[in-house]
PDB file of N, CA and C in Angstrom:
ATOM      1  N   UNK A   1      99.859  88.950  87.818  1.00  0.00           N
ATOM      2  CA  UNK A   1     100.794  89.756  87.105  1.00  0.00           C
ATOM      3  C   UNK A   1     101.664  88.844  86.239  1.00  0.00           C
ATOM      4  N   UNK A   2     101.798  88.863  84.833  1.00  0.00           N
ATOM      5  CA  UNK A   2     102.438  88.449  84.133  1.00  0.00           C
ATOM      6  C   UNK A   2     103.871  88.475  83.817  1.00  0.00           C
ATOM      7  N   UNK A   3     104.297  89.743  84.077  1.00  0.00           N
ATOM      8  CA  UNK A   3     105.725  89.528  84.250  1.00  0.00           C
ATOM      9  C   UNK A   3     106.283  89.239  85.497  1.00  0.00           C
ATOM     10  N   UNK A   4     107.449  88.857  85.722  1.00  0.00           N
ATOM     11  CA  UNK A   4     108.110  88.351  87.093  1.00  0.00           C
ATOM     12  C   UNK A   4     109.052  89.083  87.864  1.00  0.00           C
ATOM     13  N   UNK A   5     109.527  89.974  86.659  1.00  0.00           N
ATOM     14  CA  UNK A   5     110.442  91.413  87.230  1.00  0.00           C
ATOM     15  C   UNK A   5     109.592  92.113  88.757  1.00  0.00           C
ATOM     16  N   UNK A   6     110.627  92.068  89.947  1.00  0.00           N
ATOM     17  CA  UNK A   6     109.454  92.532  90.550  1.00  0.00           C
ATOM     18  C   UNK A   6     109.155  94.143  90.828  1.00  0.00           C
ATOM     19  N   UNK A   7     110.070  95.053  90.356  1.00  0.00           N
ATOM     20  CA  UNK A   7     109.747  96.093  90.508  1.00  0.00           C
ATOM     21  C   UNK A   7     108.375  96.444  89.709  1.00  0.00           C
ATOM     22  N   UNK A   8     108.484  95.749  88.325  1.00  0.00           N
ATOM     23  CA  UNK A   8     107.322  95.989  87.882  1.00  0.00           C
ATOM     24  C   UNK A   8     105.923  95.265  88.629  1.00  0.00           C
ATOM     25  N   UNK A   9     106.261  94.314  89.243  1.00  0.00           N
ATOM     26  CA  UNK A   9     105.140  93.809  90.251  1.00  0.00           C
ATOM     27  C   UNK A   9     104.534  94.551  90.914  1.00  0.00           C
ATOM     28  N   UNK A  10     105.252  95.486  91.660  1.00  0.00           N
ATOM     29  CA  UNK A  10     105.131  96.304  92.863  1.00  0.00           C
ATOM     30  C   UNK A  10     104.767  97.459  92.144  1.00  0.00           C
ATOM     31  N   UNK A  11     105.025  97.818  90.870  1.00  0.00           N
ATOM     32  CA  UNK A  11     104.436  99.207  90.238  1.00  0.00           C
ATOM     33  C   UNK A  11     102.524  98.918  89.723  1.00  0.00           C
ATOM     34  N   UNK A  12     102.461  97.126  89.844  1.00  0.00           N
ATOM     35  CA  UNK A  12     101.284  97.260  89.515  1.00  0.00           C
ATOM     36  C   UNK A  12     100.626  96.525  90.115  1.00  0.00           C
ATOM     37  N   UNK A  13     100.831  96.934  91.695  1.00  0.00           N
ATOM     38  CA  UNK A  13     100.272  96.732  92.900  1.00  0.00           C
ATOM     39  C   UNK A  13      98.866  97.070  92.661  1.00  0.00           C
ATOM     40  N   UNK A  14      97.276  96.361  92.619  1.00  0.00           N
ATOM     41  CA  UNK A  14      96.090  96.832  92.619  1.00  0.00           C
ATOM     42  C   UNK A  14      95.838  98.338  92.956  1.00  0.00           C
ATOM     43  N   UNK A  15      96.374  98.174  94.096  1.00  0.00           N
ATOM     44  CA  UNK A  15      96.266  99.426  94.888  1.00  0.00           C
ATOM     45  C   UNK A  15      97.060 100.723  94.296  1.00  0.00           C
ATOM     46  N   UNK A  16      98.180 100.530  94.164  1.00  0.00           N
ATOM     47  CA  UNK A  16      98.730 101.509  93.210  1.00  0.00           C
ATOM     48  C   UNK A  16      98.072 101.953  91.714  1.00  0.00           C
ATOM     49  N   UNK A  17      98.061 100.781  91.446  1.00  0.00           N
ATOM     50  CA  UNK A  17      97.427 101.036  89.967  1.00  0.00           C
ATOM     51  C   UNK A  17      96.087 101.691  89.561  1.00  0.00           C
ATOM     52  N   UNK A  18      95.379 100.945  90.691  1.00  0.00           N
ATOM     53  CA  UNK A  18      93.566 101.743  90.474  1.00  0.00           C
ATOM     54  C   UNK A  18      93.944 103.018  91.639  1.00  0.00           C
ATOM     55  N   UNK A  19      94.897 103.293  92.254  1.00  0.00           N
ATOM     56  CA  UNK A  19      95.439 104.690  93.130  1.00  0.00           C
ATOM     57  C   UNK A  19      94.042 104.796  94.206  1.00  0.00           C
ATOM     58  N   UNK A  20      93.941 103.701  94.920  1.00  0.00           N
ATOM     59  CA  UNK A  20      93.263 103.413  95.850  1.00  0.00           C
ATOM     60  C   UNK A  20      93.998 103.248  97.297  1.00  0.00           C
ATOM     61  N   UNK A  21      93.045 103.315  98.399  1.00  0.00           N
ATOM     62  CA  UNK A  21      94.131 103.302  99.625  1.00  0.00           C
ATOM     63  C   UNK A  21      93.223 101.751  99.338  1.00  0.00           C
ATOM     64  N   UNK A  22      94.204 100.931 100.708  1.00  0.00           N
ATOM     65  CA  UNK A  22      94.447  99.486 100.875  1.00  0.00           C
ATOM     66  C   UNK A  22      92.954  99.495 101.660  1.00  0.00           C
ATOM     67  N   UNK A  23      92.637 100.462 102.307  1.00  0.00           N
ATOM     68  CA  UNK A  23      91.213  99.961 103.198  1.00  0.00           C
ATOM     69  C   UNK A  23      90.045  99.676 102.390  1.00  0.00           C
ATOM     70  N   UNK A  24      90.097 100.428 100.785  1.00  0.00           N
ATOM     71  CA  UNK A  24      88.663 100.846 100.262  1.00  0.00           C
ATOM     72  C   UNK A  24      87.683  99.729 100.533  1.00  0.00           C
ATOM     73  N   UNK A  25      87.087  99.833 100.465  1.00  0.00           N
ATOM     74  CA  UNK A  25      85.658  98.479 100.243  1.00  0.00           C
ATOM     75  C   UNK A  25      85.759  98.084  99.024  1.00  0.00           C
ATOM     76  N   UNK A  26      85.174  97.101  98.879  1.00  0.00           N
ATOM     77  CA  UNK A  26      85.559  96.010  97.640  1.00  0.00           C
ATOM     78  C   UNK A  26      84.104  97.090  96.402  1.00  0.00           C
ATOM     79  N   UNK A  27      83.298  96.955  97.296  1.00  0.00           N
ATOM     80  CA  UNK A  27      82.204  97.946  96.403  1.00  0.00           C
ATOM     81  C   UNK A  27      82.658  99.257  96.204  1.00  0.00           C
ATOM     82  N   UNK A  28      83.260  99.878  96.751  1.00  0.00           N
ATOM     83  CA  UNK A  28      83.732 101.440  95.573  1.00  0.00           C
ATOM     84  C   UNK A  28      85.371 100.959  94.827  1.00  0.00           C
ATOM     85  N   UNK A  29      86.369  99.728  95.085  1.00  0.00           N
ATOM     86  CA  UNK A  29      87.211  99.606  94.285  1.00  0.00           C
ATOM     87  C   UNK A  29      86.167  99.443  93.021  1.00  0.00           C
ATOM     88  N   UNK A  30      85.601  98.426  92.967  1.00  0.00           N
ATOM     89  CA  UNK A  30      84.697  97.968  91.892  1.00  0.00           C
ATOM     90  C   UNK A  30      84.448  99.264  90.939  1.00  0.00           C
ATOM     91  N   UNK A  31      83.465 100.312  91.814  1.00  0.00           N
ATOM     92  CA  UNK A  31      82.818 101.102  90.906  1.00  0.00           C
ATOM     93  C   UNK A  31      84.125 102.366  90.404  1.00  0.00           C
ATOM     94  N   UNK A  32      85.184 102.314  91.365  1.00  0.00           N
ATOM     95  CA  UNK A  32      86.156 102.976  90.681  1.00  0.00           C
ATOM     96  C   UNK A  32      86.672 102.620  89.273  1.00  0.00           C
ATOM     97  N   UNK A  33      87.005 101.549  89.382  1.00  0.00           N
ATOM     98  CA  UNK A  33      87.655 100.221  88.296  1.00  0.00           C
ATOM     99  C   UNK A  33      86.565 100.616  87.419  1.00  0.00           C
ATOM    100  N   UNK A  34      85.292 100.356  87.138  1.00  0.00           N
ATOM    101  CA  UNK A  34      84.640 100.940  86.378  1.00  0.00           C
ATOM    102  C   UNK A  34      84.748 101.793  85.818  1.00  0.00           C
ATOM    103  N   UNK A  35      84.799 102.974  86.480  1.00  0.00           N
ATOM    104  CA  UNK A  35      84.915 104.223  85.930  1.00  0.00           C
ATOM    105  C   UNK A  35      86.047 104.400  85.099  1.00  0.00           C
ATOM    106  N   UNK A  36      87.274 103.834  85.483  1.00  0.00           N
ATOM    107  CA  UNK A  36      88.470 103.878  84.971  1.00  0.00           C
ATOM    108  C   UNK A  36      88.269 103.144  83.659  1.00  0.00           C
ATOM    109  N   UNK A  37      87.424 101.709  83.595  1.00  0.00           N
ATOM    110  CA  UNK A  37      87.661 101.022  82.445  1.00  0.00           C
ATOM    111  C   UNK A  37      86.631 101.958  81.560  1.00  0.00           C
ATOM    112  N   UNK A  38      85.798 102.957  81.692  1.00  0.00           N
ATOM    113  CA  UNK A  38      84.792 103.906  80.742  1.00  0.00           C
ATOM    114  C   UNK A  38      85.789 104.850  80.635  1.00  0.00           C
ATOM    115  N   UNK A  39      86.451 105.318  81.446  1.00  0.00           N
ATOM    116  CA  UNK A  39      87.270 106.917  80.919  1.00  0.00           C
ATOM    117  C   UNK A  39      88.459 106.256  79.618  1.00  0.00           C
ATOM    118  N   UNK A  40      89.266 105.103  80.100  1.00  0.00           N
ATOM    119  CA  UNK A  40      89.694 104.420  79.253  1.00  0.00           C
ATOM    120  C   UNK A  40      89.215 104.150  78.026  1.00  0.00           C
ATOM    121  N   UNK A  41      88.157 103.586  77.875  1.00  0.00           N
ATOM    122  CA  UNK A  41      87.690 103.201  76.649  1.00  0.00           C
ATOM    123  C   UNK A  41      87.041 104.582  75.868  1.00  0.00           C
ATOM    124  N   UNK A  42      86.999 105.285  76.122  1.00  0.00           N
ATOM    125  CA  UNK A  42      86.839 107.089  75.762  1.00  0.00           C
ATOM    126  C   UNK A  42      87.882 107.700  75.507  1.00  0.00           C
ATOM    127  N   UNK A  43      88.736 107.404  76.133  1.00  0.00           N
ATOM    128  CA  UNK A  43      90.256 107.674  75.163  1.00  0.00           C
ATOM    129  C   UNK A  43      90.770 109.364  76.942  1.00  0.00           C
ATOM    130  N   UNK A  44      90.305 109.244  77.789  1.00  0.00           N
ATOM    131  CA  UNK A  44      90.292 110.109  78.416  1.00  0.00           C
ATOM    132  C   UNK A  44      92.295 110.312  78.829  1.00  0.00           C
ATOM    133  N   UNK A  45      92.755 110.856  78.241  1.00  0.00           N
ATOM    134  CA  UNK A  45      94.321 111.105  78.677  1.00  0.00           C
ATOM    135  C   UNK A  45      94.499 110.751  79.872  1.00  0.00           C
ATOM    136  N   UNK A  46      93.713 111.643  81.083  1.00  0.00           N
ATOM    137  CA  UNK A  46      94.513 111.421  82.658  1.00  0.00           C
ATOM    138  C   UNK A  46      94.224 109.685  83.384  1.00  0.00           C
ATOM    139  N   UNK A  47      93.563 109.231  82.700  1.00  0.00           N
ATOM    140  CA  UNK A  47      93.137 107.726  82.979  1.00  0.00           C
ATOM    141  C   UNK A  47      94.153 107.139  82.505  1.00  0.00           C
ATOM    142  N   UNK A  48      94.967 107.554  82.008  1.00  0.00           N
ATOM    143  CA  UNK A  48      96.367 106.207  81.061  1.00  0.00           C
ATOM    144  C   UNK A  48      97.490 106.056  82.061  1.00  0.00           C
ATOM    145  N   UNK A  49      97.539 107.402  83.341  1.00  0.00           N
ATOM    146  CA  UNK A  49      98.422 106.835  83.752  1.00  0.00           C
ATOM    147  C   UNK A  49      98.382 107.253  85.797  1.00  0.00           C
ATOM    148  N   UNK A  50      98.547 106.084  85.776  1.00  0.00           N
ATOM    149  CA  UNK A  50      98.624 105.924  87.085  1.00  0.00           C
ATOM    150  C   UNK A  50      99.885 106.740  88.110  1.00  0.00           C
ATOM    151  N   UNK A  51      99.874 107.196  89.113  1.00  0.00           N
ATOM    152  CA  UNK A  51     101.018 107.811  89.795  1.00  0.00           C
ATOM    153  C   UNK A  51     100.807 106.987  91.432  1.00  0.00           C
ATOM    154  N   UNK A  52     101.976 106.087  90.848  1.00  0.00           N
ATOM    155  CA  UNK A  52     102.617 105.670  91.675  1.00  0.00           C
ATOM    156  C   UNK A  52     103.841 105.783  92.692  1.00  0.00           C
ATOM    157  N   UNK A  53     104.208 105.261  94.031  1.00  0.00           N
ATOM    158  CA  UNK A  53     105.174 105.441  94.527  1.00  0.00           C
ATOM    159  C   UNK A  53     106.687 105.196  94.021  1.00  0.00           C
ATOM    160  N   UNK A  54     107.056 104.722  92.809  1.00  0.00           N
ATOM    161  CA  UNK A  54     107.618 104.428  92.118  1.00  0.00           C
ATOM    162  C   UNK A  54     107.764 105.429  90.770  1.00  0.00           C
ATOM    163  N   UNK A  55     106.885 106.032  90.828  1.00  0.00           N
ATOM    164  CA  UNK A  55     106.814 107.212  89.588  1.00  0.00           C
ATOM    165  C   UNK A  55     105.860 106.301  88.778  1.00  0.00           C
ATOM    166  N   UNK A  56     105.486 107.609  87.606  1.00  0.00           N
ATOM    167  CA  UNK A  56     104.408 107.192  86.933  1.00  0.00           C
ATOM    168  C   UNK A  56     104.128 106.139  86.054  1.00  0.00           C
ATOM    169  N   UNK A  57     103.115 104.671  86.148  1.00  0.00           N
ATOM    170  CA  UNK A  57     103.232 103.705  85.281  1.00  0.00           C
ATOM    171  C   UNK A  57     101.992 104.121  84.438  1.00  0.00           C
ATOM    172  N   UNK A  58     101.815 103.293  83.299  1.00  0.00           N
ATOM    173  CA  UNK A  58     100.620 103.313  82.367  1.00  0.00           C
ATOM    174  C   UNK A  58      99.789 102.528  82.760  1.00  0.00           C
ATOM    175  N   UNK A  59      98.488 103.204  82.571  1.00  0.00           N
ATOM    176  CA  UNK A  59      97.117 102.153  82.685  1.00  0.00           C
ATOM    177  C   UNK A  59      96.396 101.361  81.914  1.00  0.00           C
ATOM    178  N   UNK A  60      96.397 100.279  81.469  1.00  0.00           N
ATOM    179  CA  UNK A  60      95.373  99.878  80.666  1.00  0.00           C
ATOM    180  C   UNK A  60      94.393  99.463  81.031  1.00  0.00           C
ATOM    181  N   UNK A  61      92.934  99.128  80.038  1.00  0.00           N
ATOM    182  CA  UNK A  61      91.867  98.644  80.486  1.00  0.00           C
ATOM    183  C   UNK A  61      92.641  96.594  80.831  1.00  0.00           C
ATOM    184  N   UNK A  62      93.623  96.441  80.163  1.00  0.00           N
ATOM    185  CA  UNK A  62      93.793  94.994  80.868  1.00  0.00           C
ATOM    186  C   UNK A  62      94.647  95.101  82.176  1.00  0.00           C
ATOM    187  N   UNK A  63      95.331  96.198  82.429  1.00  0.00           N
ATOM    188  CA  UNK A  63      96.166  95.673  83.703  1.00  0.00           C
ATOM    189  C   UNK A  63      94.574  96.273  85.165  1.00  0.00           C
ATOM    190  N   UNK A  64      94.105  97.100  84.202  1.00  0.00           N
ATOM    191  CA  UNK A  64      93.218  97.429  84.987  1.00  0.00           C
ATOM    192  C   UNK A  64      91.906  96.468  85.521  1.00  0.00           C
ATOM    193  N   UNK A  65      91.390  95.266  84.415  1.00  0.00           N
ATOM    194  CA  UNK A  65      90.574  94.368  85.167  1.00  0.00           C
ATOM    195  C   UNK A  65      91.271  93.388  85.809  1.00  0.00           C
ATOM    196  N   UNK A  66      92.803  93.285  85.594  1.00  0.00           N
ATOM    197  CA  UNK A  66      93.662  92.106  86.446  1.00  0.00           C
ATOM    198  C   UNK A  66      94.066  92.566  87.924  1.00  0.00           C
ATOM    199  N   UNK A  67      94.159  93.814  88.206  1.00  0.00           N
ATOM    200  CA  UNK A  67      93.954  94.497  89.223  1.00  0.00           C
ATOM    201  C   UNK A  67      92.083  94.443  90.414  1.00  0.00           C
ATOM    202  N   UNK A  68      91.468  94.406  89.766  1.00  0.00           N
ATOM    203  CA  UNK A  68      90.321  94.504  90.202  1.00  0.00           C
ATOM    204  C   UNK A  68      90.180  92.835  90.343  1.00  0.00           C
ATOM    205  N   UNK A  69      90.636  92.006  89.334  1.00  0.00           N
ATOM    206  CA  UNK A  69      90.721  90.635  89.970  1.00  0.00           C
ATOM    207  C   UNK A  69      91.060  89.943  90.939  1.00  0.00           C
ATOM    208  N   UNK A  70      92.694  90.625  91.007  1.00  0.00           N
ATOM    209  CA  UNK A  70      93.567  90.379  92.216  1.00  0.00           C
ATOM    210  C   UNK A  70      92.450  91.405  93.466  1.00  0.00           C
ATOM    211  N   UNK A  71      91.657  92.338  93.524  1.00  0.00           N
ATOM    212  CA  UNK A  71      91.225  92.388  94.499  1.00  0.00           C
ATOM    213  C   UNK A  71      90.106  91.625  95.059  1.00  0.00           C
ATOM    214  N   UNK A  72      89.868  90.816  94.093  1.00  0.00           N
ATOM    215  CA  UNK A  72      88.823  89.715  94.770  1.00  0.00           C
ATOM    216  C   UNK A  72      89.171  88.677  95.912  1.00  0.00           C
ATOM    217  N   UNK A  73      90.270  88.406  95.913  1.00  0.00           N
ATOM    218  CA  UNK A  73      90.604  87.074  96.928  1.00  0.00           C
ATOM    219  C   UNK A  73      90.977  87.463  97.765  1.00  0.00           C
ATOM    220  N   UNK A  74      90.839  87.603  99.120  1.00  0.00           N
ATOM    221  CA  UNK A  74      90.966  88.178 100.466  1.00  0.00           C
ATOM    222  C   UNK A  74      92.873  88.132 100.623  1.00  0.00           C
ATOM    223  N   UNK A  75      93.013  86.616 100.029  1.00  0.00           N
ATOM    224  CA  UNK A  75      94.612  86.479 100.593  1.00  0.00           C
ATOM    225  C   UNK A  75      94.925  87.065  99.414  1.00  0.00           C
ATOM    226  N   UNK A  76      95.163  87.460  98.303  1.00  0.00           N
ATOM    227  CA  UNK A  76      96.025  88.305  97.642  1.00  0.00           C
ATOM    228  C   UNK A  76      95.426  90.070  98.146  1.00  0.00           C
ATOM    229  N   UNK A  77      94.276  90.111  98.074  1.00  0.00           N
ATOM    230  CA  UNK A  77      94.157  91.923  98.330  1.00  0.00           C
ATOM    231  C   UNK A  77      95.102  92.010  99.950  1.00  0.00           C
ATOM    232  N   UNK A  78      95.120  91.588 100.737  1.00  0.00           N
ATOM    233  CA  UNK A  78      95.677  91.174 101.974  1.00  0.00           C
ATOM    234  C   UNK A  78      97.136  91.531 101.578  1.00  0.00           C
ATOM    235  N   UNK A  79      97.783  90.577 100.779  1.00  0.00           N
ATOM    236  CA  UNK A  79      99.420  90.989 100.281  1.00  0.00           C
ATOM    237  C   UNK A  79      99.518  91.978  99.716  1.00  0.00           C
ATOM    238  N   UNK A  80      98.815  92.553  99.210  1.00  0.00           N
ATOM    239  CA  UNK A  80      98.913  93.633  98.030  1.00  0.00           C
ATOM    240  C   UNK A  80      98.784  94.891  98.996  1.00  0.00           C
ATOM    241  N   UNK A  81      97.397  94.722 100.498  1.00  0.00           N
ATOM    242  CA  UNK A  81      97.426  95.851 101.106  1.00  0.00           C
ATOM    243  C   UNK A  81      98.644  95.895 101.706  1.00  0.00           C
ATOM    244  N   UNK A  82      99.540  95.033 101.943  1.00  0.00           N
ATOM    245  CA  UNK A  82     100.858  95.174 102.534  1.00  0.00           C
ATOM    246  C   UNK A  82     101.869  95.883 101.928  1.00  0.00           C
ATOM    247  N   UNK A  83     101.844  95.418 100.812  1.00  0.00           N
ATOM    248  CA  UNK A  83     103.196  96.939 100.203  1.00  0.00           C
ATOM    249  C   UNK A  83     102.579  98.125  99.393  1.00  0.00           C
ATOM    250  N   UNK A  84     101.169  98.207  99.821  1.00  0.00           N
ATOM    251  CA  UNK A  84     100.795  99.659  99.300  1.00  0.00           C
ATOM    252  C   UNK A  84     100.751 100.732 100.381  1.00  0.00           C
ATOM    253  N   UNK A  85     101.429 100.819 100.807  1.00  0.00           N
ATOM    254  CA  UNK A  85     101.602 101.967 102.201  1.00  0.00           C
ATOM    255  C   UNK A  85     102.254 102.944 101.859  1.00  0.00           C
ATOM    256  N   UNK A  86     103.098 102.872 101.161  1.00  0.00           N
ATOM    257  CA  UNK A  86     103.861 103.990 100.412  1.00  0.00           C
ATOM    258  C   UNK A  86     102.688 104.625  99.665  1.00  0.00           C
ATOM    259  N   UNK A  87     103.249 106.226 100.121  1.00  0.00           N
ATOM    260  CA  UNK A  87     102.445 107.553  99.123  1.00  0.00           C
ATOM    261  C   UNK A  87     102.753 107.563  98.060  1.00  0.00           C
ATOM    262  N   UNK A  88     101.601 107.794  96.806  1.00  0.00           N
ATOM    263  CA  UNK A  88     102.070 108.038  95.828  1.00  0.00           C
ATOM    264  C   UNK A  88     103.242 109.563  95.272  1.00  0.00           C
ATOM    265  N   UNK A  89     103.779 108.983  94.565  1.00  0.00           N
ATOM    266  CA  UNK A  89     104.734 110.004  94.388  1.00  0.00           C
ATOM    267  C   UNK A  89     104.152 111.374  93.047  1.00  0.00           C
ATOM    268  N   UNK A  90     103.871 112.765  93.284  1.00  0.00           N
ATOM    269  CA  UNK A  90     103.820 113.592  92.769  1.00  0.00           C
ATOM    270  C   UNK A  90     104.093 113.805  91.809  1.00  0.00           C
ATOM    271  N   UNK A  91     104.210 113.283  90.379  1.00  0.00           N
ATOM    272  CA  UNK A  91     104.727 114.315  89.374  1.00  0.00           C
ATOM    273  C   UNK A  91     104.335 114.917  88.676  1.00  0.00           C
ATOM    274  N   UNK A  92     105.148 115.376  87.733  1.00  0.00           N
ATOM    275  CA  UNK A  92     105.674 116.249  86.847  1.00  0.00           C
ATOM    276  C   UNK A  92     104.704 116.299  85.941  1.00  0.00           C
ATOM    277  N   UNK A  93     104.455 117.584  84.639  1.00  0.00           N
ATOM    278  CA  UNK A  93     104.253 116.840  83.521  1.00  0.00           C
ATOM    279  C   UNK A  93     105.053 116.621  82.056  1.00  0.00           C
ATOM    280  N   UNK A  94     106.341 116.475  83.143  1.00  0.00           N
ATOM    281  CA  UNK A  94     107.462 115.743  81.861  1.00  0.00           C
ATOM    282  C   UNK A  94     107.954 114.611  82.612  1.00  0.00           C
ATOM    283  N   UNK A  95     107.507 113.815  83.684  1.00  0.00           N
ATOM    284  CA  UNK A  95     107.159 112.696  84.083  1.00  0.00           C
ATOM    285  C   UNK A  95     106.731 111.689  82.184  1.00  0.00           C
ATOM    286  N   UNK A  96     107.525 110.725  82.409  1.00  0.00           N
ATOM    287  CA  UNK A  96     106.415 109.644  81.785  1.00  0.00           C
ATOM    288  C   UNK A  96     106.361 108.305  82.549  1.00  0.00           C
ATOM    289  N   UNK A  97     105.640 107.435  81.746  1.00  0.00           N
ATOM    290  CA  UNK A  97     105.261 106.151  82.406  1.00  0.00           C
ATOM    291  C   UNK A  97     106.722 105.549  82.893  1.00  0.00           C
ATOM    292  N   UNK A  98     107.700 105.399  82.209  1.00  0.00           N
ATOM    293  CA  UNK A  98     109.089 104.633  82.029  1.00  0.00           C
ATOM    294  C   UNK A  98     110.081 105.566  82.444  1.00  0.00           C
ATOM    295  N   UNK A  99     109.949 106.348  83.049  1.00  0.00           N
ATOM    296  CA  UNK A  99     111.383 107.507  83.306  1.00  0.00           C
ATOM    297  C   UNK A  99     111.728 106.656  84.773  1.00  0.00           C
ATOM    298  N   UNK A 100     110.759 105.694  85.823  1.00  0.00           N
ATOM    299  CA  UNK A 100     111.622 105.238  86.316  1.00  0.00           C
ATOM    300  C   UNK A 100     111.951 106.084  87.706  1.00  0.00           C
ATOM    301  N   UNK A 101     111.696 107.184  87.201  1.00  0.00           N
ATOM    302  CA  UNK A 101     112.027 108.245  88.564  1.00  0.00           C
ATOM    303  C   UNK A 101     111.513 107.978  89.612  1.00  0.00           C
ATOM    304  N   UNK A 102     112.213 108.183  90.695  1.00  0.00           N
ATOM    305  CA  UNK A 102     111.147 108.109  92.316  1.00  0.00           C
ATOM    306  C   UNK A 102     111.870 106.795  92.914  1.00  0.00           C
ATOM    307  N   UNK A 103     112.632 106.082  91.885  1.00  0.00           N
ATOM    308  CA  UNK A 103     113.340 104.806  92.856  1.00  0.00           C
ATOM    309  C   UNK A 103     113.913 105.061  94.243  1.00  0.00           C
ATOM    310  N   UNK A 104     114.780 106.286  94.084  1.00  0.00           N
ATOM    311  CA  UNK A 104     115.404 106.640  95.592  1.00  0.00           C
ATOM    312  C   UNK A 104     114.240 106.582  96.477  1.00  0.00           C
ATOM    313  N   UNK A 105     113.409 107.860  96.550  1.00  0.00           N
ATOM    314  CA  UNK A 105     112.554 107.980  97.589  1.00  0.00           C
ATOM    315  C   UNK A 105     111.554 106.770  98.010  1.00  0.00           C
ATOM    316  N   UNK A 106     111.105 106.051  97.100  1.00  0.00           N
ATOM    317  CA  UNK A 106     110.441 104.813  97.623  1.00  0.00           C
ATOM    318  C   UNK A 106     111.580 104.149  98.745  1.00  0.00           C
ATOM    319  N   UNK A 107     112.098 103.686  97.949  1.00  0.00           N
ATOM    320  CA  UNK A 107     113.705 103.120  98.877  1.00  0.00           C
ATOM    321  C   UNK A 107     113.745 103.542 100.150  1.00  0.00           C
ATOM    322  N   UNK A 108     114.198 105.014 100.294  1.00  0.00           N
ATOM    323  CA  UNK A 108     114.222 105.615 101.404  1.00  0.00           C
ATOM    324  C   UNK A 108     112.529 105.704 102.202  1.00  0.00           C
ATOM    325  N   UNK A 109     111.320 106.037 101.808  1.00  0.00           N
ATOM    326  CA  UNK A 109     110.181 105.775 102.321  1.00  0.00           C
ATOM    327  C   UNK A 109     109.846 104.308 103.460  1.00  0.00           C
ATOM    328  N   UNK A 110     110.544 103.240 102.647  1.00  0.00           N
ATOM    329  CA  UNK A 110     110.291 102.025 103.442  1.00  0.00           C
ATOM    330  C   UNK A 110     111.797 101.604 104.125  1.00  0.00           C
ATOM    331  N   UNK A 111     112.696 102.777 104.196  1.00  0.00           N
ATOM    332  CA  UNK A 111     113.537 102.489 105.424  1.00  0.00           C
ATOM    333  C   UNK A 111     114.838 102.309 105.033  1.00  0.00           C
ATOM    334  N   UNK A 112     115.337 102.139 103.394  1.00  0.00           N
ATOM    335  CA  UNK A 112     116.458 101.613 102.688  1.00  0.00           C
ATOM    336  C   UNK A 112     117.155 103.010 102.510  1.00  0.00           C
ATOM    337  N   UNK A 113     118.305 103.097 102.636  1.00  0.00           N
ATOM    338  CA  UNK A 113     119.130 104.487 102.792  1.00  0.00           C
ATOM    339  C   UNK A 113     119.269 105.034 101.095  1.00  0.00           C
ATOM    340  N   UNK A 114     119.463 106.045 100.841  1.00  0.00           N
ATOM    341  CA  UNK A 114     119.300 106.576  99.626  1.00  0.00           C
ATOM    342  C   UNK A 114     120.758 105.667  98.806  1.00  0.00           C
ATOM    343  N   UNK A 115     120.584 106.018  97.724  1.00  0.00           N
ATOM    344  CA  UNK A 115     121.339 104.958  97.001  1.00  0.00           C
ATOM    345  C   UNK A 115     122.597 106.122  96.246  1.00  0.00           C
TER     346      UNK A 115
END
């Protein structure tokens, strides 16, 4: 992950991002990631954005093969299955990528009192 901010780290948790649970097998992340980088490159709307526990981020075909990268190495998919335990959060469709919404409930999800 290129930036260092870490909320945005944690919004583009592998697992969050390709909206996979932490157990999948490395062979259907793969062929998911696939699919995602073809609906992507087709211009498919519901592929752009990911719904995360954090509220909704954007997908690209690059955060999307750096994701499928980071799931190659046992010790990073390993860290990554660690803070993807949180449910993704539901939204809207006046949700966007950057509204940011959902900070409380993550917070409160992993134990931090509402803000």
């Amino acid at each position: 992950m290129a930036d260092s901010e870490p909320l945005t780290r944690w919004q583009e948790n592998p697992f969050f991002l390709l909206e996979l649970a932490p157990d999948v097998s490395q062979l259907e992340a793969e062929r998911h990631g696939r699919k995602l980088l073809a609906q992507l490159e087709l211009g498919v709307s519901s592929a752009r954005i990911a719904h995360t526990p954090l509220g909704p981020v954007e997908r690209t075909a690059d955060r999307v093969r750096r994701a499928l990268a980071a799931l190659q190495s046992p010790q990073d998919r390993r860290m990554h299955a660690l803070w993807a335990r949180l449910p993704a959060q539901q939204s809207s469709a006046a949700d966007s990528p950057d509204a940011g919404s959902g900070d409380a409930s993550a917070m409160e999800a992993i134990g931090w009192p509402g803000l």
